[in-house]
N, C-alpha and C. Protein backbone atom coordinates (compact mmCIF):
# COMPACT_ATOMS: atom_id res chain seq x y z
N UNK A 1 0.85 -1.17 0.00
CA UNK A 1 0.00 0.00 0.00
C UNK A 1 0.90 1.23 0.00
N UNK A 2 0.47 2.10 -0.80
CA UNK A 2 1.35 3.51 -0.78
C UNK A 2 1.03 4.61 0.25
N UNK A 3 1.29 5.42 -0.03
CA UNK A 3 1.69 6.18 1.27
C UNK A 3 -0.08 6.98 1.09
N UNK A 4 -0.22 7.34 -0.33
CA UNK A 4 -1.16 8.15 -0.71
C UNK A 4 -2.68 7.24 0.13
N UNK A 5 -2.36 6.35 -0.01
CA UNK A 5 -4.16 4.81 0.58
C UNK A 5 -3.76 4.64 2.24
N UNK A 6 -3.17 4.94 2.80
CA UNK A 6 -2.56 4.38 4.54
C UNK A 6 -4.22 5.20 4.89
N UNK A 7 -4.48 4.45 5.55
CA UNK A 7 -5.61 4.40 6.53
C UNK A 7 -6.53 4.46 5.59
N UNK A 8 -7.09 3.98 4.48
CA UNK A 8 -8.00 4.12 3.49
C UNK A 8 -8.47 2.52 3.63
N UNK A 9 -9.79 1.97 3.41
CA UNK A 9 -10.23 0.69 3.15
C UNK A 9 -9.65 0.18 1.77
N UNK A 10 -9.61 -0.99 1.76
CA UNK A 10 -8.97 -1.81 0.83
C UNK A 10 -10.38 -1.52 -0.17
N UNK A 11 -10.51 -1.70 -1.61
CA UNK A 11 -11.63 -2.52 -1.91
C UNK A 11 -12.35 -3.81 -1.67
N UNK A 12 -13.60 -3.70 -1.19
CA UNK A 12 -14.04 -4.87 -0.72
C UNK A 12 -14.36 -5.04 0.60
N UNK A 13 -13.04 -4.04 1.36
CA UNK A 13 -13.45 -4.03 2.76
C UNK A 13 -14.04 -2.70 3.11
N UNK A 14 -14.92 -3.37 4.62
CA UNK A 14 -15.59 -2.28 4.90
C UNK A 14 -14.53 -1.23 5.51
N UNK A 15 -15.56 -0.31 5.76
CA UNK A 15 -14.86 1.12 6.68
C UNK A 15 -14.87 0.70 7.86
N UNK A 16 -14.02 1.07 9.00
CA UNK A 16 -14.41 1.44 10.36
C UNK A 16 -15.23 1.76 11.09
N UNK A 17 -16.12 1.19 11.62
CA UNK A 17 -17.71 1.85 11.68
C UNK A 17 -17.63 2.13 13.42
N UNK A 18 -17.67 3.28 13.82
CA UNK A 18 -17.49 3.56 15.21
C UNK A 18 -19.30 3.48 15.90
N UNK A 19 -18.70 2.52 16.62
CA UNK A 19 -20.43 1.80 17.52
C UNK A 19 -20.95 2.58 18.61
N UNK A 20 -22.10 2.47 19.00
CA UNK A 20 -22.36 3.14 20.33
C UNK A 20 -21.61 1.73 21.26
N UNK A 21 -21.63 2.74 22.63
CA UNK A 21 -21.07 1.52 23.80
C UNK A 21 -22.42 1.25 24.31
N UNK A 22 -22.36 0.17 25.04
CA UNK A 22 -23.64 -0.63 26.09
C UNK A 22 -24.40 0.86 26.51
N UNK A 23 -23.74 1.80 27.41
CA UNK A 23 -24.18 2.43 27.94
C UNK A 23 -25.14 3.28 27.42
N UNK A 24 -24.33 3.98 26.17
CA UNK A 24 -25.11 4.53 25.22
C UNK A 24 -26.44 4.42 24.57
N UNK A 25 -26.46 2.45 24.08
CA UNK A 25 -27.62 2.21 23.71
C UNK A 25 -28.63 2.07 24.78
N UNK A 26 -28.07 1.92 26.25
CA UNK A 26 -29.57 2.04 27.45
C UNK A 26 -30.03 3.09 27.66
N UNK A 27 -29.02 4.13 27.72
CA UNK A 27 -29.15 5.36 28.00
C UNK A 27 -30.27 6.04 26.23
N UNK A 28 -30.51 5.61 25.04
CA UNK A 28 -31.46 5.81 24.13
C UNK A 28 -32.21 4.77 24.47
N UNK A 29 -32.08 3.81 24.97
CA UNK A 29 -33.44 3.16 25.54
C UNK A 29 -34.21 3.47 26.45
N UNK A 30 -33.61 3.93 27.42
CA UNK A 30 -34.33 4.49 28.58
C UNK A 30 -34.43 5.88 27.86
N UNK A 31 -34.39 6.45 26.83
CA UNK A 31 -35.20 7.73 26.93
C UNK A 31 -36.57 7.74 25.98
N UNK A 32 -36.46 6.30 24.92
CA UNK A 32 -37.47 6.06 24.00
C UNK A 32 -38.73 5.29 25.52
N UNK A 33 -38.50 5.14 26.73
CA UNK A 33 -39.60 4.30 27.59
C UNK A 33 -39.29 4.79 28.64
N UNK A 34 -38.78 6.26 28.72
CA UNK A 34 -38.95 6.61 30.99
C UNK A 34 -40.10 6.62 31.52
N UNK A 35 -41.17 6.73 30.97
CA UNK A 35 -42.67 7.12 31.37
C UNK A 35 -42.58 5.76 32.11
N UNK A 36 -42.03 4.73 31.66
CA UNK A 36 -42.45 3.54 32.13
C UNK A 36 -42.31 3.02 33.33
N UNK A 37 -41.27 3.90 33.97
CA UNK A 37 -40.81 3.86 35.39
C UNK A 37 -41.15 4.62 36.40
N UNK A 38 -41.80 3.96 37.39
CA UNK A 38 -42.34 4.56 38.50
C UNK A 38 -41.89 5.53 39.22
N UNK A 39 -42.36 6.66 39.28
CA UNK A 39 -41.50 7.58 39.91
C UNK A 39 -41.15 8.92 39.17
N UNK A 40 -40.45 9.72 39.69
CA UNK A 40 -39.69 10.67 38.93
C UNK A 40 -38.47 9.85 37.87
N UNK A 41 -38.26 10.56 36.54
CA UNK A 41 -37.48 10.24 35.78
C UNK A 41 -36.23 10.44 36.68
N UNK A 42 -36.21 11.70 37.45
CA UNK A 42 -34.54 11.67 38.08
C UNK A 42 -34.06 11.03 38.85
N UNK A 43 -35.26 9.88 39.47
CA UNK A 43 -34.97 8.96 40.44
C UNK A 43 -34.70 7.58 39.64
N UNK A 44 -35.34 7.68 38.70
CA UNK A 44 -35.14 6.52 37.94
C UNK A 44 -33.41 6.11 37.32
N UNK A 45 -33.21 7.43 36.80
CA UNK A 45 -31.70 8.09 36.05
C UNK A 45 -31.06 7.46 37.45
N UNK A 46 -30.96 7.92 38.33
CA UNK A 46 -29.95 7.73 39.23
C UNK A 46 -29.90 6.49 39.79
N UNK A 47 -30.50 5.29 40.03
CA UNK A 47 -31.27 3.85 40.23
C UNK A 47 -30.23 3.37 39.01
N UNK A 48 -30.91 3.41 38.00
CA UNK A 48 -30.85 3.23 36.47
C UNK A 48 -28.72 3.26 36.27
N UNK A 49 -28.55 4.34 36.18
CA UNK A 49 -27.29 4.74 35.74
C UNK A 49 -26.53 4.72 36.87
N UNK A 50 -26.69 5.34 37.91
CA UNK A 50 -25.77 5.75 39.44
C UNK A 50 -24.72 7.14 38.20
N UNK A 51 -25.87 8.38 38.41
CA UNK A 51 -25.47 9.59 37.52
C UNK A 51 -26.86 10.57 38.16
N UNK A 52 -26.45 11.13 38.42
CA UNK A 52 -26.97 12.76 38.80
C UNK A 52 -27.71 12.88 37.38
N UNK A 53 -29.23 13.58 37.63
CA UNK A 53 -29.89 14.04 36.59
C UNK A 53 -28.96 15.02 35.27
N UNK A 54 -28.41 15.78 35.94
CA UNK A 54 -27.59 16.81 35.22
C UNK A 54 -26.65 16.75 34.53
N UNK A 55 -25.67 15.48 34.88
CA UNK A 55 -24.70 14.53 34.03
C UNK A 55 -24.84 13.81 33.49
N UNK A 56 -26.53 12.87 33.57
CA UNK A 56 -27.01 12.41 32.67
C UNK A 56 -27.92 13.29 31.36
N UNK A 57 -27.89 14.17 31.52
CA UNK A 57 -28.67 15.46 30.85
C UNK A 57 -27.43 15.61 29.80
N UNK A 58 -26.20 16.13 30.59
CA UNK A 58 -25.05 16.25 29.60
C UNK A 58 -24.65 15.01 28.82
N UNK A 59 -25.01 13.80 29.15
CA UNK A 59 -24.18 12.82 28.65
C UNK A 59 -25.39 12.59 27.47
N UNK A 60 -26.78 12.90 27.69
CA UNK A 60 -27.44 12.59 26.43
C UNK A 60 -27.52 13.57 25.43
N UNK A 61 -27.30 14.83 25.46
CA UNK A 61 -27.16 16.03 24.69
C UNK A 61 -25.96 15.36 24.02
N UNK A 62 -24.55 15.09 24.22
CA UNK A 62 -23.32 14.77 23.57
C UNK A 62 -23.52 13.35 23.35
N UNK A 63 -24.53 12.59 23.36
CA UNK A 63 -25.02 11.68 22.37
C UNK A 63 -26.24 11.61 21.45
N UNK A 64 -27.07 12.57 21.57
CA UNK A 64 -27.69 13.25 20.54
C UNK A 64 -26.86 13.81 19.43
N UNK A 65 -25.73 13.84 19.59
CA UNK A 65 -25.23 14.96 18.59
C UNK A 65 -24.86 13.87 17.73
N UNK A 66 -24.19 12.71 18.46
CA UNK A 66 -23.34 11.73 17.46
C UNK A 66 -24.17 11.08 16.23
N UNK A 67 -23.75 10.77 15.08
CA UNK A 67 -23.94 10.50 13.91
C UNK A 67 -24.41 8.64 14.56
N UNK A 68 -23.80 8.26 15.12
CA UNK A 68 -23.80 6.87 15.37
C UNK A 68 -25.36 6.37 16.12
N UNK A 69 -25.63 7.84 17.33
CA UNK A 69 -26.89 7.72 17.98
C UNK A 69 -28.14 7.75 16.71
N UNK A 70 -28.03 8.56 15.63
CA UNK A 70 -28.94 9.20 14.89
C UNK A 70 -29.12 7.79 13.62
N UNK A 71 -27.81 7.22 13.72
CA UNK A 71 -28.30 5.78 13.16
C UNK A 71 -28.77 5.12 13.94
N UNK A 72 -29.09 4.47 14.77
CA UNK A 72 -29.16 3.51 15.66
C UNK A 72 -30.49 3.78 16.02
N UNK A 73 -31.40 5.07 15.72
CA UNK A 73 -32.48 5.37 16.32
C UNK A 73 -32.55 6.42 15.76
N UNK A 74 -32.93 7.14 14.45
CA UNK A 74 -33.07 8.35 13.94
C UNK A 74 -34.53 9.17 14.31
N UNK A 75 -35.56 8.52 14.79
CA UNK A 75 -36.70 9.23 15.29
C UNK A 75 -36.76 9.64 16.82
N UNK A 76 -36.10 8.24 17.64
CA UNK A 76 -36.04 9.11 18.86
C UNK A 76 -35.04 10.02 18.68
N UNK A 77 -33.80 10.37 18.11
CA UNK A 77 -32.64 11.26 18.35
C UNK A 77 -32.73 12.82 17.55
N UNK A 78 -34.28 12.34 16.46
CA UNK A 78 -34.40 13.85 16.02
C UNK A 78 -35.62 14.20 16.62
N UNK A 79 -36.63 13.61 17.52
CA UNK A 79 -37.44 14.31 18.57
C UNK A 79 -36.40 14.84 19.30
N UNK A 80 -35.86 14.32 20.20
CA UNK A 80 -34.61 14.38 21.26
C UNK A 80 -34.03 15.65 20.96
N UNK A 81 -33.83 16.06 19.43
CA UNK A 81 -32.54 17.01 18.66
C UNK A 81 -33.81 18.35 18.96
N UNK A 82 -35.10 18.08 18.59
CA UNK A 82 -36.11 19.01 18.11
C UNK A 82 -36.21 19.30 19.49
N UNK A 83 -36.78 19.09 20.53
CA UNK A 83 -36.84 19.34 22.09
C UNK A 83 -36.00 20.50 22.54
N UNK A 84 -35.11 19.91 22.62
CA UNK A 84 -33.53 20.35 22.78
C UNK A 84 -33.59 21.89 21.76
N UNK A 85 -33.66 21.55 20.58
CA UNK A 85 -33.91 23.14 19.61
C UNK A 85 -35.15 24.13 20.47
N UNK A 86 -36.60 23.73 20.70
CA UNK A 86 -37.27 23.89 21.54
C UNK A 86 -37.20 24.68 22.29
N UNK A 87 -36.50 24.23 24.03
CA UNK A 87 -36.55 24.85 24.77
C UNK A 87 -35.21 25.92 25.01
N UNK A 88 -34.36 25.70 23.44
CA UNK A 88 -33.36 26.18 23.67
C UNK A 88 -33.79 28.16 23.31
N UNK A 89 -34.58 27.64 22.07
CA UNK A 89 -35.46 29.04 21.62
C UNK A 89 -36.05 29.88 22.47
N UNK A 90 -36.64 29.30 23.52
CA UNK A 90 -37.91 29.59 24.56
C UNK A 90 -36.71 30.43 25.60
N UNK A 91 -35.87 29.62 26.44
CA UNK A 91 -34.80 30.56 26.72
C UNK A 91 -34.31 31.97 26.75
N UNK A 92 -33.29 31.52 25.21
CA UNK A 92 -32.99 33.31 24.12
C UNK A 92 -34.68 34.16 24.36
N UNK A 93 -35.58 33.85 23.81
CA UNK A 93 -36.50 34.54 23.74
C UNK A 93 -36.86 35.10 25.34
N UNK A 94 -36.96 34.61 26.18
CA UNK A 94 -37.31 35.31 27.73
C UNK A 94 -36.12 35.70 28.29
N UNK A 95 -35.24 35.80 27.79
CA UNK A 95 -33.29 36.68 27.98
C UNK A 95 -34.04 37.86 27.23
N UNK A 96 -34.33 37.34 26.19
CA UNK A 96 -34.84 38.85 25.27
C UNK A 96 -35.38 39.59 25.60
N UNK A 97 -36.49 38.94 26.19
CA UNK A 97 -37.78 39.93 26.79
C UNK A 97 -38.92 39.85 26.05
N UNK A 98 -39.12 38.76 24.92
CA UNK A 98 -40.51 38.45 24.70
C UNK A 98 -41.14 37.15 24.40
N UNK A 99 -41.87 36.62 24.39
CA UNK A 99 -42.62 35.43 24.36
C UNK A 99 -42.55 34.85 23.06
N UNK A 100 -42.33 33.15 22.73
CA UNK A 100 -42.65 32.51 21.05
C UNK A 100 -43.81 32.04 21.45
């Protein structure tokens, strides 16, 4: 192989396909079925994961973003994406000083 193909797939072979981990795919499972758990969701998260609502908040925002989450589940991760756009609007707008 020449210098120009180094890290390139052969023909024939696949690409590198970077996976979600275990965690990842429970953590989009448990957000496609929290209703299902008794209780507050943040009691559940913390039971569930052993993670603070707020680090689990961050850890699903920076797996919303990934290309890998949005395969693996493209309807929950573009509700998830749309939410997230949502209340991010609602925010800016009452910083602003007026209502959407």
């Amino acid at each position: 192989m020449d210098a120009a193909n180094v890290g390139r797939p052969e023909a024939g072979q696949a690409s590198e396909q970077v996976v979600l981990s275990d965690r990842d795919r429970e953590i989009l499972e448990f957000e496609r079925h929290w209703w299902k758990y008794a209780g507050a969701k943040e009691t559940a998260v913390r039971e569930k994961f052993d993670m603070s609502s707020t680090r689990y908040y961050q850890v699903l925002n920076a797996l919303i973003d990934r290309p890998e989450a949005l395969e693996a589940d493209p309807l929950l991760v573009r509700r998830l994406r749309r939410l997230r756009a949502a209340r991010q609007r609602q925010r800016s707008a009452r910083r602003l000083g007026f209502e959407l």
